[in-house]
N, C-alpha and C. Protein backbone atom coordinates (compact mmCIF):
# COMPACT_ATOMS: atom_id res chain seq x y z
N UNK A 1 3.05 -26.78 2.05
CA UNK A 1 3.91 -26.05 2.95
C UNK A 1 3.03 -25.18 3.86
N UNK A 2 3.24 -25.35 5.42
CA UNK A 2 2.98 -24.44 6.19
C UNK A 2 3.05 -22.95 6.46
N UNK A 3 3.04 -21.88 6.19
CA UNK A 3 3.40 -20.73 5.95
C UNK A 3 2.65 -19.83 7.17
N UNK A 4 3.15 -19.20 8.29
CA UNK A 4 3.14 -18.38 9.25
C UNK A 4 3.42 -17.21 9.02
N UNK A 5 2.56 -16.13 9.06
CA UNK A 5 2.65 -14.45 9.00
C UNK A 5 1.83 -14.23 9.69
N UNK A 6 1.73 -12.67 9.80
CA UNK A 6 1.22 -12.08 10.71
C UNK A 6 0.32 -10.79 9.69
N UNK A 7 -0.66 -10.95 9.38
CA UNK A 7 -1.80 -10.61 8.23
C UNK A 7 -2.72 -9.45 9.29
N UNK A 8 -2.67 -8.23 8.68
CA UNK A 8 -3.38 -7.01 9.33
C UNK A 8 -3.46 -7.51 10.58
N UNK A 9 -2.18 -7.60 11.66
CA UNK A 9 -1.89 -7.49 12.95
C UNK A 9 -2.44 -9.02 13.85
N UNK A 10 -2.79 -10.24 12.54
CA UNK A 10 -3.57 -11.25 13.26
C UNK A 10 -2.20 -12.82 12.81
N UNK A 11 -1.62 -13.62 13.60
CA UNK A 11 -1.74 -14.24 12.82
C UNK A 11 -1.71 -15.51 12.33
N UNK A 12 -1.42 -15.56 11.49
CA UNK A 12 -2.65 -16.49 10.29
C UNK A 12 -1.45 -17.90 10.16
N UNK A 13 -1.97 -18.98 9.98
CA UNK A 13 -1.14 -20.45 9.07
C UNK A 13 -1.90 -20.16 7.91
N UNK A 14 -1.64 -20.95 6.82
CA UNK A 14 -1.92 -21.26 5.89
C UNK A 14 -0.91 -22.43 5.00
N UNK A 15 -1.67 -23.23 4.48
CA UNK A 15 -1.17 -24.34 4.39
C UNK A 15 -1.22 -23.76 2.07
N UNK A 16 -0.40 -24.06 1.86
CA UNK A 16 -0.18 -23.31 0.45
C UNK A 16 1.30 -24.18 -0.53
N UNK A 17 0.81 -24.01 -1.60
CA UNK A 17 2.44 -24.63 -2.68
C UNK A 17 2.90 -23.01 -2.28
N UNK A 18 4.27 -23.54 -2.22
CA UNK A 18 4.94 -22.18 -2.33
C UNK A 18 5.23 -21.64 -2.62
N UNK A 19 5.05 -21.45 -3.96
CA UNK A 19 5.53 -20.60 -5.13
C UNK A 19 3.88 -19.81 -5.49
N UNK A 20 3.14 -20.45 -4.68
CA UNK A 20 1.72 -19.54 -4.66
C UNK A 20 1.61 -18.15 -4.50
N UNK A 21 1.48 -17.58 -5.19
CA UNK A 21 1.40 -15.76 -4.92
C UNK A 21 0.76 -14.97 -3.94
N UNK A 22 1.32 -14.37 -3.10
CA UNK A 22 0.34 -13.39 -2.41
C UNK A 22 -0.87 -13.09 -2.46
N UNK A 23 -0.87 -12.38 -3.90
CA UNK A 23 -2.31 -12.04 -4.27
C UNK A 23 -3.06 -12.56 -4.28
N UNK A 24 -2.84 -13.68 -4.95
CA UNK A 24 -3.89 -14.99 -4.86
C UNK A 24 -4.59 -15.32 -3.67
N UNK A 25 -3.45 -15.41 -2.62
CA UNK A 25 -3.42 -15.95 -1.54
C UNK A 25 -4.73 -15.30 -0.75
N UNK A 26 -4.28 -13.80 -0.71
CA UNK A 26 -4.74 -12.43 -0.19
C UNK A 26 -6.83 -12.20 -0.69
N UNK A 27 -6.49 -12.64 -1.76
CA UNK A 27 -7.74 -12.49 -2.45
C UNK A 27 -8.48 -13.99 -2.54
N UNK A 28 -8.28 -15.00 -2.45
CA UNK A 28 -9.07 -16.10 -2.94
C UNK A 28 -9.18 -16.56 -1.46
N UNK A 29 -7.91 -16.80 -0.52
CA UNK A 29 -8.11 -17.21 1.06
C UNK A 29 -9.00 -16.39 1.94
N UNK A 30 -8.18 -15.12 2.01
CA UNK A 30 -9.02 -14.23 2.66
C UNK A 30 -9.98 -12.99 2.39
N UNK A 31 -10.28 -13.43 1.16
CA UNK A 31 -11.41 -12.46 0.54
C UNK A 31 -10.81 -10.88 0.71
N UNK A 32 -9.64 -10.58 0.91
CA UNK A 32 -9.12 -9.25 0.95
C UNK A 32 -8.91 -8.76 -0.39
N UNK A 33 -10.04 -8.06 -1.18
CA UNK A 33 -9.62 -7.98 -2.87
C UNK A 33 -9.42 -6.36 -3.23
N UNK A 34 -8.70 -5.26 -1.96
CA UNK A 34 -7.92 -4.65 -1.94
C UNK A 34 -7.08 -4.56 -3.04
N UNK A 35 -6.10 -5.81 -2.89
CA UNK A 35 -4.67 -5.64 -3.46
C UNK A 35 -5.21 -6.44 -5.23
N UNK A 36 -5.28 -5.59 -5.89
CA UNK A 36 -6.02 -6.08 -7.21
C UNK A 36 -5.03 -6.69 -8.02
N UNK A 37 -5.31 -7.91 -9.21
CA UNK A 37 -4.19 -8.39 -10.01
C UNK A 37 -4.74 -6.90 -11.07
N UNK A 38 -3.00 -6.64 -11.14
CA UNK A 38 -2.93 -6.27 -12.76
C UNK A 38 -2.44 -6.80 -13.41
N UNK A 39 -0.98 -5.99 -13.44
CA UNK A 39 -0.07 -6.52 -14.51
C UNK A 39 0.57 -7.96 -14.32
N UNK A 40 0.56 -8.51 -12.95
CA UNK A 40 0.79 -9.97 -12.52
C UNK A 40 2.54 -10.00 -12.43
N UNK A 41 3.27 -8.79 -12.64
CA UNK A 41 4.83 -8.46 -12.85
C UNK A 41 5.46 -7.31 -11.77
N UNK A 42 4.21 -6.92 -11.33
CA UNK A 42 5.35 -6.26 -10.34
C UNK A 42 5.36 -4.48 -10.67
N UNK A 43 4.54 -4.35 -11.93
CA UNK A 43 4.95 -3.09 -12.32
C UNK A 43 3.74 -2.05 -12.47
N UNK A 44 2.68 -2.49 -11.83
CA UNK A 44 1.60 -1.69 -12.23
C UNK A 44 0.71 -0.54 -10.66
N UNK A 45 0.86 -1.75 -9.43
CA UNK A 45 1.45 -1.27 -8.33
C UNK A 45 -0.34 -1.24 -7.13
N UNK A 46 -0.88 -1.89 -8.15
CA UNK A 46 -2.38 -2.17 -8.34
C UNK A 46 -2.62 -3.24 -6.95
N UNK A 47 -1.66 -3.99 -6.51
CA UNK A 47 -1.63 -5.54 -6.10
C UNK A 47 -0.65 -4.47 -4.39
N UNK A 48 -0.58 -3.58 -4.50
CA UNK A 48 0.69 -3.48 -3.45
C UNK A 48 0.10 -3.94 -1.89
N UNK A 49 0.94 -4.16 -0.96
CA UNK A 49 0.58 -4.30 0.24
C UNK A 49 1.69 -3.60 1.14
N UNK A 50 2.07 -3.23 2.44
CA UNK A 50 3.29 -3.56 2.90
C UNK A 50 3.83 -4.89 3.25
N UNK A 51 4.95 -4.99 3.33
CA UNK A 51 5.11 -6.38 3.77
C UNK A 51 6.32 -5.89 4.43
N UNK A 52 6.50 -6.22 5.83
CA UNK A 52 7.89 -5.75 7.12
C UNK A 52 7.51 -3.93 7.23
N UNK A 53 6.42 -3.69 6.68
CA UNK A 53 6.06 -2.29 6.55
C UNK A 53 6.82 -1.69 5.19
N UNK A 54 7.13 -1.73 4.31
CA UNK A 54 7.58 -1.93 2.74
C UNK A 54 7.05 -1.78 1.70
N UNK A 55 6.01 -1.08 0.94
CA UNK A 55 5.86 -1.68 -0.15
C UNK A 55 5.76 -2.02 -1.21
N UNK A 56 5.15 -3.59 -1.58
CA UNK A 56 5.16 -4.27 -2.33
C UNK A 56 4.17 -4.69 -3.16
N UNK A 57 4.67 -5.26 -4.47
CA UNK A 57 3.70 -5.60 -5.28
C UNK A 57 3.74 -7.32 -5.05
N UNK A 58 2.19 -7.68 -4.50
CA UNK A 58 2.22 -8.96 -3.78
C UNK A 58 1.72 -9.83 -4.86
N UNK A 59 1.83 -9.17 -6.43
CA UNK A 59 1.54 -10.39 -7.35
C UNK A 59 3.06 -11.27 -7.74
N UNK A 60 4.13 -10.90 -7.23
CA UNK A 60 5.50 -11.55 -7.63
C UNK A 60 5.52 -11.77 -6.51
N UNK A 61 5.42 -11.66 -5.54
CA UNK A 61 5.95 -11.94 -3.90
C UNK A 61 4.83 -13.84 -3.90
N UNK A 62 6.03 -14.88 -3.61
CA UNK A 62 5.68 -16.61 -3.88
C UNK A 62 5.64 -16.36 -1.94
N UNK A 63 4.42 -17.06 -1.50
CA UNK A 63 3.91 -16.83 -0.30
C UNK A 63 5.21 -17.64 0.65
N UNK A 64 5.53 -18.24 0.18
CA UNK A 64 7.03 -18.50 1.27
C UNK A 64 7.58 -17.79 1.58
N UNK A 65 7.88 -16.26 0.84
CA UNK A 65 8.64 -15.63 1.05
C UNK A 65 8.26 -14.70 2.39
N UNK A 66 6.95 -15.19 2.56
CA UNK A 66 6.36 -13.99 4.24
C UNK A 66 6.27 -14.77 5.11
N UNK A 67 6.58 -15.66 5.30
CA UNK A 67 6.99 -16.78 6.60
C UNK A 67 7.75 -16.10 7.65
N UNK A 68 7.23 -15.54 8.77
CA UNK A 68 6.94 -14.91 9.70
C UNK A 68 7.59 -13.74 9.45
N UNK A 69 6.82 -13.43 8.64
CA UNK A 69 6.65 -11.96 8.20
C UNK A 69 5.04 -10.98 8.54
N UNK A 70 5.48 -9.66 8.31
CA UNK A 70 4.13 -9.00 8.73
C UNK A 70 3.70 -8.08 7.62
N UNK A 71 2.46 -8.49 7.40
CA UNK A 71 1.75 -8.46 6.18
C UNK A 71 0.72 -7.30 6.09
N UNK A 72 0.77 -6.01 5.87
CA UNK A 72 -0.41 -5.34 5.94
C UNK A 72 -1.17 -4.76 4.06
N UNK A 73 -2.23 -5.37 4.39
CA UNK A 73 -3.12 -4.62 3.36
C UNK A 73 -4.24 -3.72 3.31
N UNK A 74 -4.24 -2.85 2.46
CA UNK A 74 -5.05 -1.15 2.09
C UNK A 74 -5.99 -1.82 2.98
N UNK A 75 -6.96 -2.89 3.66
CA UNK A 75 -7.99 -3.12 4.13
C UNK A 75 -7.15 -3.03 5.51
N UNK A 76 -6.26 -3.56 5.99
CA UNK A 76 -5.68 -3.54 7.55
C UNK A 76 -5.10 -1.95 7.45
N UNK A 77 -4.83 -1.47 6.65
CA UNK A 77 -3.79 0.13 7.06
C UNK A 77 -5.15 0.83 6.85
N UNK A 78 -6.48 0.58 6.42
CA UNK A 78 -7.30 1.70 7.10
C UNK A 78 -7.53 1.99 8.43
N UNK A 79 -7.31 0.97 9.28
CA UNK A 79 -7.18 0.84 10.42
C UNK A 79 -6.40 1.79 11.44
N UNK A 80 -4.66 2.14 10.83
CA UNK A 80 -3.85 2.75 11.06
C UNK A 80 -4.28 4.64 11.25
N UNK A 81 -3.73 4.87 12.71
CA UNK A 81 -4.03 5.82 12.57
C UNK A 81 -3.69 7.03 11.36
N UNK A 82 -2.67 6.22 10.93
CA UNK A 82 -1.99 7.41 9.57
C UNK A 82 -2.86 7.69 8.74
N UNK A 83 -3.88 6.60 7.88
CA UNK A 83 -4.89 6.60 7.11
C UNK A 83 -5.20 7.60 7.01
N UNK A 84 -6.25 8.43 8.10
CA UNK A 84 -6.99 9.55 8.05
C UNK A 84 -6.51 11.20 7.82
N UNK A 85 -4.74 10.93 7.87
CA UNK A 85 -4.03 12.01 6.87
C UNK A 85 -3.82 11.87 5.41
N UNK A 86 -4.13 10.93 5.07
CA UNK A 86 -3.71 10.53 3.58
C UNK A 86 -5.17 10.61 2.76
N UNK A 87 -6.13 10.35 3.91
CA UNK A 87 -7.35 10.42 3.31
C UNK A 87 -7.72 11.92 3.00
N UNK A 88 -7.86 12.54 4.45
CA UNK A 88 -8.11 14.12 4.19
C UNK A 88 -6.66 14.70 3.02
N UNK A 89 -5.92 14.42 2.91
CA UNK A 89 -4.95 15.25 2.12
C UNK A 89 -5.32 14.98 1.18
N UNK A 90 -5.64 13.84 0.45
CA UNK A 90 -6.17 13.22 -0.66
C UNK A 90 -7.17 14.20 -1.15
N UNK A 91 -8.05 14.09 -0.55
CA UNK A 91 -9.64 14.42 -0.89
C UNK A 91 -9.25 16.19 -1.23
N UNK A 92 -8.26 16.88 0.32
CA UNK A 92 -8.38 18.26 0.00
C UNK A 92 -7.37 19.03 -1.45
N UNK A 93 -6.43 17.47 -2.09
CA UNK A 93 -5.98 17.94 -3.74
C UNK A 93 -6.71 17.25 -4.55
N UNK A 94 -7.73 16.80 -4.74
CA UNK A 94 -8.79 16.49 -5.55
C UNK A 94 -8.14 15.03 -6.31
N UNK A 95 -7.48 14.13 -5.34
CA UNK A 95 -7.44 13.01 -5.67
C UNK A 95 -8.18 12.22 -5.59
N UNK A 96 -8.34 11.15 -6.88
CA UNK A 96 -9.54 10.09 -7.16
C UNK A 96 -9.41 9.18 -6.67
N UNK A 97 -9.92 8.27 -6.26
CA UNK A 97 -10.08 7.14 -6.00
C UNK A 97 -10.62 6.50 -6.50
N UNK A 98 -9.90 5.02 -7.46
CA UNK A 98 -10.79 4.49 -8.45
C UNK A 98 -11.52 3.39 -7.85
N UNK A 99 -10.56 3.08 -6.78
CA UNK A 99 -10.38 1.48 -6.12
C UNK A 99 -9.77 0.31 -6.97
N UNK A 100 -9.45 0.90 -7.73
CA UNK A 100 -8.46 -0.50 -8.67
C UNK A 100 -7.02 0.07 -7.89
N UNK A 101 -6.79 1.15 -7.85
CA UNK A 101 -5.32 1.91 -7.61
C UNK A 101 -4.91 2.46 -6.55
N UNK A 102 -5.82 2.28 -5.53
CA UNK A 102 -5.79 2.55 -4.11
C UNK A 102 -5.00 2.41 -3.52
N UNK A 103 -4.81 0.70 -3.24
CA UNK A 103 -3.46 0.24 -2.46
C UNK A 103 -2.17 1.10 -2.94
N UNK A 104 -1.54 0.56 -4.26
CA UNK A 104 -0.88 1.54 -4.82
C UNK A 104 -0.90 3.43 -4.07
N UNK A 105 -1.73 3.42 -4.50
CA UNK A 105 -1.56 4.97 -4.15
C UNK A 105 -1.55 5.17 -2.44
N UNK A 106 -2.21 4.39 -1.48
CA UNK A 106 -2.25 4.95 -0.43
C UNK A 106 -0.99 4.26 0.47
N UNK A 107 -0.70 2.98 0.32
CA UNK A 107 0.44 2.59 0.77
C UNK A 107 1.73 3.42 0.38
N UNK A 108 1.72 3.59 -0.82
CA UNK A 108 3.13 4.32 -1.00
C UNK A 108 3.00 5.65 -0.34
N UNK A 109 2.13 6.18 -0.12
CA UNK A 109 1.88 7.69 0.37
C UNK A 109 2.40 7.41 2.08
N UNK A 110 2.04 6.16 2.68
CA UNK A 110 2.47 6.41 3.74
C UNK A 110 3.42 5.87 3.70
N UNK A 111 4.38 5.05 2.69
CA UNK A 111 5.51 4.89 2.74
C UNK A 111 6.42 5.98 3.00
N UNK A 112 5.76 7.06 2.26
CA UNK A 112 6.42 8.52 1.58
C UNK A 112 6.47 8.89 3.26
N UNK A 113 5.25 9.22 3.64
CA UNK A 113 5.12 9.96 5.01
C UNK A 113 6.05 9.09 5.89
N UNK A 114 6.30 8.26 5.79
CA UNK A 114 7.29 7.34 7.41
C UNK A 114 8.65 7.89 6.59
N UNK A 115 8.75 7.91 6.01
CA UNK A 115 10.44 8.02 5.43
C UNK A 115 10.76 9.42 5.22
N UNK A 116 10.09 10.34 5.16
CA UNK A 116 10.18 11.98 4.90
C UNK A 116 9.31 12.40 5.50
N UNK A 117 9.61 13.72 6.57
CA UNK A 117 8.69 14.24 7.43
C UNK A 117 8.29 15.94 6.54
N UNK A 118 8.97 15.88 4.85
CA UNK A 118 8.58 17.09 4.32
C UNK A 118 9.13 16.58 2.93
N UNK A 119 8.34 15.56 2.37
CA UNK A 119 8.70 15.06 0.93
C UNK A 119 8.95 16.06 -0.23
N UNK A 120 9.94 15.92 -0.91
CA UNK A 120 9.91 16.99 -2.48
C UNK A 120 8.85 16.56 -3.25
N UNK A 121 8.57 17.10 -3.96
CA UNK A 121 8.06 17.22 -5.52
C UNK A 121 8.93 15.95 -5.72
N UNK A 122 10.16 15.70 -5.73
CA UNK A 122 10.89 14.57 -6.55
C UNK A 122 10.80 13.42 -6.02
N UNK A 123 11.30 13.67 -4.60
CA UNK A 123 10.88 12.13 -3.98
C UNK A 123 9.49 11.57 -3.98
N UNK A 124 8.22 11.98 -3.74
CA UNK A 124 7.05 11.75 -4.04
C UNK A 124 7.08 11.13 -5.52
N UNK A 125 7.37 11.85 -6.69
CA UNK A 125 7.63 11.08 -8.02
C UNK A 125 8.41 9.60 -8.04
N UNK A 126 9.48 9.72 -7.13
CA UNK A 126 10.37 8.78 -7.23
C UNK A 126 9.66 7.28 -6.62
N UNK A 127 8.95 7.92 -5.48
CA UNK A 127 8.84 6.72 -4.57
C UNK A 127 7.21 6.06 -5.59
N UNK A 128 6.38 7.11 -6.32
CA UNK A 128 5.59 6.89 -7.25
C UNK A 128 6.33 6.08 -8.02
N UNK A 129 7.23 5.63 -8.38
CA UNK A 129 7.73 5.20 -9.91
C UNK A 129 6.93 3.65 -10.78
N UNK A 130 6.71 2.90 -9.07
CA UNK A 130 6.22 1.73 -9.62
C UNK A 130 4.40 1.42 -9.38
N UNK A 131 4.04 2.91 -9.35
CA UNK A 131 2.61 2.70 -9.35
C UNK A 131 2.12 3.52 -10.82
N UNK A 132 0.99 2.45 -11.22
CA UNK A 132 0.25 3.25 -12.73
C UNK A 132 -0.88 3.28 -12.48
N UNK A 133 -1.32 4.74 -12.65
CA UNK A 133 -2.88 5.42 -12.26
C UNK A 133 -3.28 5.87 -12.86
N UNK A 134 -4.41 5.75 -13.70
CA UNK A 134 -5.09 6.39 -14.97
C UNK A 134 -6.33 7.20 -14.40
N UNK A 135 -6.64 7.21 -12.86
CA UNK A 135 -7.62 7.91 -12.54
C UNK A 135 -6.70 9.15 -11.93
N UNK A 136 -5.35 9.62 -11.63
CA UNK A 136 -5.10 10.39 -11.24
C UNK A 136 -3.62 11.34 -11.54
N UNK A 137 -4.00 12.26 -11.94
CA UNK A 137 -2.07 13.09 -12.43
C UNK A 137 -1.49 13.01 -11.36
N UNK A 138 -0.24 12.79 -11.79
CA UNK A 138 0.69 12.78 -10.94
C UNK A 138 0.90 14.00 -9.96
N UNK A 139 0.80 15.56 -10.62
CA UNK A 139 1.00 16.16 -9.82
C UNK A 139 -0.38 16.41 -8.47
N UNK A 140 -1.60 16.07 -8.81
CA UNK A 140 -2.31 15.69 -7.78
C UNK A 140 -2.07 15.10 -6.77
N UNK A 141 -0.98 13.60 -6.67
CA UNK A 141 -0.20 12.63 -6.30
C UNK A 141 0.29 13.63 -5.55
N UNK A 142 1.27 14.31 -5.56
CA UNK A 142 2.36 15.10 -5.49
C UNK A 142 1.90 15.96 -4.42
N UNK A 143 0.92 16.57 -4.86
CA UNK A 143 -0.34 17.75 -3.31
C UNK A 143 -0.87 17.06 -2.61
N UNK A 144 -1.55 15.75 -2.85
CA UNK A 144 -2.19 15.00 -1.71
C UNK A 144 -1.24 14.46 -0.49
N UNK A 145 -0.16 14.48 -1.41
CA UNK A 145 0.84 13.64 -0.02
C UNK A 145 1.69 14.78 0.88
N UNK A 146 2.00 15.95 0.13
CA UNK A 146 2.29 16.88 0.51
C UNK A 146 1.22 17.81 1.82
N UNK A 147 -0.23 17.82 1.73
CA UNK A 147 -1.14 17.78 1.98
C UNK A 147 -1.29 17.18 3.31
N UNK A 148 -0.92 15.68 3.08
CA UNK A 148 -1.03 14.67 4.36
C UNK A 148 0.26 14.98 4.89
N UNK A 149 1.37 15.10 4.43
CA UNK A 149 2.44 15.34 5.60
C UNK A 149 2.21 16.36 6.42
N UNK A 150 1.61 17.58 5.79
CA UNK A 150 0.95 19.07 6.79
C UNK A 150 0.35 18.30 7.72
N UNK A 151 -0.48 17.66 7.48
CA UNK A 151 -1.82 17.67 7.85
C UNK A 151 -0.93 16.53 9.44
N UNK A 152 -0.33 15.33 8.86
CA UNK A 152 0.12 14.62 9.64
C UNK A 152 1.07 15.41 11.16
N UNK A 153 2.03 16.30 10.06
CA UNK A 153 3.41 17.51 11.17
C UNK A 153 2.14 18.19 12.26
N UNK A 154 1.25 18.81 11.78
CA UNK A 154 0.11 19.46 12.62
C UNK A 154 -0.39 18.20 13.93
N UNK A 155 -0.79 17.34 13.43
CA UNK A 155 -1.21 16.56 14.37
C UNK A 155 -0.39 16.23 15.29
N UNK A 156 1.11 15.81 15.03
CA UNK A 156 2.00 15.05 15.70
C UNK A 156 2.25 16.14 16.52
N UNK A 157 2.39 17.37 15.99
CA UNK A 157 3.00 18.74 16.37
C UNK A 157 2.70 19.69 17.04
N UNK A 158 0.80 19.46 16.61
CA UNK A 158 0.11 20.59 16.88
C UNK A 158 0.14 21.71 16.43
C-alpha cells in the first residue's frame, strides 16, 4: 500500500503493509529514533508524535491511518518556534531530559501550551496522564510547562 503524509512539513510516499506501525515506520525508514518503542500499547508515551497536531502514541497508530495526514516528530517540532519556550521553561524547573521520554514530555507540553494560554496544576496532570517518566516528578512537569506558558504569554505579549 501506498501511503501519503506530510512528515516534519515534507511530503513523503511510502510504500508499506498497512497495519505497519508508525514507529517502525518513523524509526527504521527514516532513521527518526526520537519517538522510542516502549510499551508497544499506547501507554507509556515514549513513542509520541503529533499527528493533525495531536498527540500520539505512534506505536498503535497502523501507518494507513496517516494517509494524508500531517505528521510531526520531537526531531521536526524542534524546529517550531514554540520549542525554545518549553526548552527554557524546562531547564529553568530543573527538568531532565533522559531522551527516552522527551517526545512524551515535550509534545504534550506544547499540546498543553496550544490548548491553555494559563494551564492548572490539574490540567497539566491530566493532559500528562498517558506519559511515564522515571527521569522526572511530576510536579517538575507541572513548573516547566507553567514556566513555558510565562515565558511563551511574554513573548507573544511582550
Amino acid at each position: 500500500m501506498i501511503v501519503k503524509f506530510s512528515l516534519n512539513g515534507s511530503t513523503v510516499f511510502i510504500d508499506s503493509n498497512p497495519g505497519e506501525r508508525l514507529v517502525h515506520i518513523l524509526r527504521r525508514r527514516y532513521g527518526l529514533l526520537g519517538s522510542r518503542e516502549g510499551c508497544l500499547s499506547g501507554r507509556c508515551g515514549s513513542c509520541t508524535v503529533l499527528l493533525n497536531g495531536t498527540p500520539v502514541p505512534s506505536c498503535v497508530i497502523p501507518i494507513f491511518q496517516v494517509h494524508d495526514a500531517e505528521v510531526t516528530t520531537i526531531e521536526g517540532f524542534r524546529e517550531d518556534e514554540g520549542y525554545p519556550d518549553i526548552e527554557r521553561g524546562f531547564l529553568e524547573a530543573g527538568v531532565t531530559t533522559c531522551g527516552y521520554c522527551d517526545a512524551g514530555k515535550i509534545l504534550t507540553a506544547h499540546a498543553i501550551l496550544s490548548a491553555f494560554q494559563r494551564p492548572s496544576k490539574e490540567e497539566i496532570k491530566e493532559m500528562y496522564g498517558g506519559t511515564v517518566c522515571r527521569c522526572t516528578n511530576i510536579d517538575d512537569l507541572v513548573a516547566g510547562v507553567k514556566n513555558a506558558a510565562l515565558i511563551r504569554r511574554k513573548r507573544h505579549h511582550g
